[in-house]
C-alpha atoms as a PDB file:
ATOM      1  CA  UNK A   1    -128.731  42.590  29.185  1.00  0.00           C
ATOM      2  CA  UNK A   2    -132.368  43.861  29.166  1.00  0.00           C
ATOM      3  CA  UNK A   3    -134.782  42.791  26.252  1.00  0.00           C
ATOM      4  CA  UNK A   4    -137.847  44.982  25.420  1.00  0.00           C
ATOM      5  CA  UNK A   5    -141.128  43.748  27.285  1.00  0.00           C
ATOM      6  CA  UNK A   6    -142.610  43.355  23.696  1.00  0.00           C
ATOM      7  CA  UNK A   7    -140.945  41.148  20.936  1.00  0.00           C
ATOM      8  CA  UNK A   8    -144.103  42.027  18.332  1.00  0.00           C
ATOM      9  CA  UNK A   9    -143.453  43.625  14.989  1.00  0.00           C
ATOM     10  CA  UNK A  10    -141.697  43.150  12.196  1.00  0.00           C
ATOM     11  CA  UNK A  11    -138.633  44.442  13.979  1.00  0.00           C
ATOM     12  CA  UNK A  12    -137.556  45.728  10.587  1.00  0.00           C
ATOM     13  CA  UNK A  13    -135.989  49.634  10.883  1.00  0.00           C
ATOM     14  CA  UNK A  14    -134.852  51.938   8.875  1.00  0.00           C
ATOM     15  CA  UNK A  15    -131.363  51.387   7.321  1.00  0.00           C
ATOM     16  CA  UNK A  16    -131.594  47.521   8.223  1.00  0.00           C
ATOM     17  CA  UNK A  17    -131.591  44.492   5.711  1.00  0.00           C
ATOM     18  CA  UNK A  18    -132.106  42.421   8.230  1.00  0.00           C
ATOM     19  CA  UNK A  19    -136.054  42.502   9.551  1.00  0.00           C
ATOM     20  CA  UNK A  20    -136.404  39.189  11.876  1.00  0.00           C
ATOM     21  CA  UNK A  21    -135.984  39.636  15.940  1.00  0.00           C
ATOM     22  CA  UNK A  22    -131.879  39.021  16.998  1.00  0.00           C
ATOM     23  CA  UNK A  23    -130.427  37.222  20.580  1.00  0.00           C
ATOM     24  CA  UNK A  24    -128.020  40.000  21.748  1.00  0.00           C
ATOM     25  CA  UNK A  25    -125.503  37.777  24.191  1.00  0.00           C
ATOM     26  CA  UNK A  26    -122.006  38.301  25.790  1.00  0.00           C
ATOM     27  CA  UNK A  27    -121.118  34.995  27.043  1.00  0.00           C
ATOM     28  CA  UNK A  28    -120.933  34.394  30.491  1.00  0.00           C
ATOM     29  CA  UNK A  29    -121.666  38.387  31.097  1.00  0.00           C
ATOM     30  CA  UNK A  30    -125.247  38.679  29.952  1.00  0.00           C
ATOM     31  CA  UNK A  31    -127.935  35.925  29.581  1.00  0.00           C
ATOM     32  CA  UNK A  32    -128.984  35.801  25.442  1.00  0.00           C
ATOM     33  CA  UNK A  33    -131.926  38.668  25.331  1.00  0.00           C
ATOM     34  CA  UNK A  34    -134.526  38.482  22.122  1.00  0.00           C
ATOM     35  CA  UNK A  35    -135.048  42.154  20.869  1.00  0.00           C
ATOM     36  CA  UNK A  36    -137.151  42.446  18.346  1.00  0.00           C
ATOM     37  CA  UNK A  37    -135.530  45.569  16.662  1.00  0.00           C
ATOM     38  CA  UNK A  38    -131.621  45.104  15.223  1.00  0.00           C
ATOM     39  CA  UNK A  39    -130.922  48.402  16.627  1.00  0.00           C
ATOM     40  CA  UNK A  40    -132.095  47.744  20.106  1.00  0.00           C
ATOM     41  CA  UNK A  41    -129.765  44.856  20.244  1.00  0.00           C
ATOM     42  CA  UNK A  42    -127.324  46.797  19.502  1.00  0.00           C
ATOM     43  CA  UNK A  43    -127.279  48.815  22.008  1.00  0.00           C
ATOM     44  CA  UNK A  44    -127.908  46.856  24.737  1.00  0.00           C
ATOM     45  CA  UNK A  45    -124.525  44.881  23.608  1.00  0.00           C
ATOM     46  CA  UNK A  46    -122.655  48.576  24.181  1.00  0.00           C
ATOM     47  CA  UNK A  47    -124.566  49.474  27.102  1.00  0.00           C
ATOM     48  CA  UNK A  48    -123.259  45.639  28.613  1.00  0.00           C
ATOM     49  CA  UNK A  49    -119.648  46.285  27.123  1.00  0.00           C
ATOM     50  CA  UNK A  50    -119.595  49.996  28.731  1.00  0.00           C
ATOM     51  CA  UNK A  51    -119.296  48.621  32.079  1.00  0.00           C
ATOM     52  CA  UNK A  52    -116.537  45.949  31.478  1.00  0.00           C
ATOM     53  CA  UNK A  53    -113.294  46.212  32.488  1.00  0.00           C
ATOM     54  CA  UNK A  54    -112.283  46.261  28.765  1.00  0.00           C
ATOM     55  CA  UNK A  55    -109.237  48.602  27.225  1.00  0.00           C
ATOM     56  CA  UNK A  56    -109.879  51.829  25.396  1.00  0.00           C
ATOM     57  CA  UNK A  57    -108.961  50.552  22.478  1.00  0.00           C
ATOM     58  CA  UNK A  58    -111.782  47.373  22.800  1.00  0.00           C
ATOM     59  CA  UNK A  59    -114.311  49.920  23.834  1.00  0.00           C
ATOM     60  CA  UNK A  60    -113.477  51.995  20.745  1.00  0.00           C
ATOM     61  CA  UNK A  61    -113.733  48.645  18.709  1.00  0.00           C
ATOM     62  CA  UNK A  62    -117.188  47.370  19.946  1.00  0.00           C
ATOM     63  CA  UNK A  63    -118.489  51.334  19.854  1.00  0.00           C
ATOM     64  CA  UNK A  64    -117.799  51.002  15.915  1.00  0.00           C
ATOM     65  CA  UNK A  65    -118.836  47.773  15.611  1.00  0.00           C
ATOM     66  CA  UNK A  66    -122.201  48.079  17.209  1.00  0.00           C
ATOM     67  CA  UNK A  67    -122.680  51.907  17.010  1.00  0.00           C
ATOM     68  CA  UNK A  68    -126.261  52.965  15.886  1.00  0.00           C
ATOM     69  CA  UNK A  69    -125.168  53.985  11.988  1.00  0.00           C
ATOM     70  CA  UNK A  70    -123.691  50.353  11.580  1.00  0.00           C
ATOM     71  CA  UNK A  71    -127.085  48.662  11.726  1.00  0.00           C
ATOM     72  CA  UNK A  72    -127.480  48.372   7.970  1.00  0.00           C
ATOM     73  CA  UNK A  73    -123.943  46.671   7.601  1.00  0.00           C
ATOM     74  CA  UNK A  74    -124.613  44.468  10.931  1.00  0.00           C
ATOM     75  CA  UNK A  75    -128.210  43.761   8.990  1.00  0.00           C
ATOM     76  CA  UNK A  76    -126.393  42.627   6.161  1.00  0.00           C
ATOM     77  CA  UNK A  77    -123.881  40.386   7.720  1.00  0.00           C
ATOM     78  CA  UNK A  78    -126.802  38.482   9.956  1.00  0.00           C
ATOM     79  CA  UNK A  79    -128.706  38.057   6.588  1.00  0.00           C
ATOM     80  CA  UNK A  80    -125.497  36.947   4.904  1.00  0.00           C
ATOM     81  CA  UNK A  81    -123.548  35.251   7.281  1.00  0.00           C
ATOM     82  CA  UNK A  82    -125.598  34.006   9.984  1.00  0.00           C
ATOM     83  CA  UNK A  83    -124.280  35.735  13.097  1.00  0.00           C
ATOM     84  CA  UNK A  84    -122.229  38.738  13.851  1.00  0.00           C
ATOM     85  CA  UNK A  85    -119.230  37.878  16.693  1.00  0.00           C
ATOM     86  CA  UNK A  86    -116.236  39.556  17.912  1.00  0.00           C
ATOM     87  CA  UNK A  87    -114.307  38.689  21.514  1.00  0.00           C
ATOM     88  CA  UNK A  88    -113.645  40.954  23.793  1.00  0.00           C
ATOM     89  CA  UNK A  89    -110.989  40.602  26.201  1.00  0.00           C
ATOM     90  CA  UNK A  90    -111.090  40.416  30.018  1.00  0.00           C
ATOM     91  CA  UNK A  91    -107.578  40.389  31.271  1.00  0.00           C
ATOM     92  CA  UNK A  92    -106.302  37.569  29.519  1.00  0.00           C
ATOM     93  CA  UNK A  93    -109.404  35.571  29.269  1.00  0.00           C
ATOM     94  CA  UNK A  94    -111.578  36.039  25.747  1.00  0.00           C
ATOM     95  CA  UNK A  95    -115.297  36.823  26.187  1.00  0.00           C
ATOM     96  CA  UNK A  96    -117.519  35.966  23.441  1.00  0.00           C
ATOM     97  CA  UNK A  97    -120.142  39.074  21.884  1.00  0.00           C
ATOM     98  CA  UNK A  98    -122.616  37.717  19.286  1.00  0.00           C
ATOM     99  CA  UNK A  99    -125.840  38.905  17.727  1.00  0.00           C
ATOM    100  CA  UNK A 100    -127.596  35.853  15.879  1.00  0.00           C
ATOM    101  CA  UNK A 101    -130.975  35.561  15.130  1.00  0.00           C
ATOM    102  CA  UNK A 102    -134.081  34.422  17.021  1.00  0.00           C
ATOM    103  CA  UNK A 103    -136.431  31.293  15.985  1.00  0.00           C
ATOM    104  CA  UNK A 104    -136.878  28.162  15.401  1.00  0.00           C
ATOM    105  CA  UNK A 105    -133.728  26.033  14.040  1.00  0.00           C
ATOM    106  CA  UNK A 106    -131.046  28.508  14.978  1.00  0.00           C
ATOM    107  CA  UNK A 107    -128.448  26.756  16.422  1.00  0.00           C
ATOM    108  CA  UNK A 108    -126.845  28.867  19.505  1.00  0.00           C
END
């Protein structure tokens, strides 16, 4: 997963509750990446997911989960609930996805 050379700015967006920088990861797939906008985090979680092996039906799930008119409800559960995580399966083996956010005193 590619981060954004710049992590400036409020990284708040249109649509978002959420306006602090987020760590896009997929667990042993893609090293955590700081992105400074919700939405750009999002989308580097699909473009990651895109080339897994992963069913249709996972691809369909992750597409909805982390599709671009979901940031305000993905905004909403970081500010609410911390973290946003789902697991994807390779083969038989489960893959953690997670967007949490970036700073000081986050546990990862």
């Amino acid at each position: 997963m590619t981060a954004p050379e710049e992590h400036g700015g409020s990284g708040l967006e249109a649509g978002s509750l959420y306006p602090f920088p987020v760590i896009a990861e997929v667990r042993g797939i893609a090293a955590p990446a700081c992105f400074s906008k919700l939405t750009d985090a999002m989308a580097a979680l699909l473009r990651t997911l895109a080339v897994l092996p992963l069913s249709p039906d996972q691809h369909g799930y992750f597409a909805e989960l982390f599709g671009p008119s979901e940031a305000h409800a993905v905004g909403q559960r970081l500010a609410t609930q911390g973290e946003v995580r789902a697991l994807a399966f390779l083969d038989l083996t489960p893959t953690l996805v997670r967007l949490y956010p970036a700073g000081p005193g986050v546990a990862r």
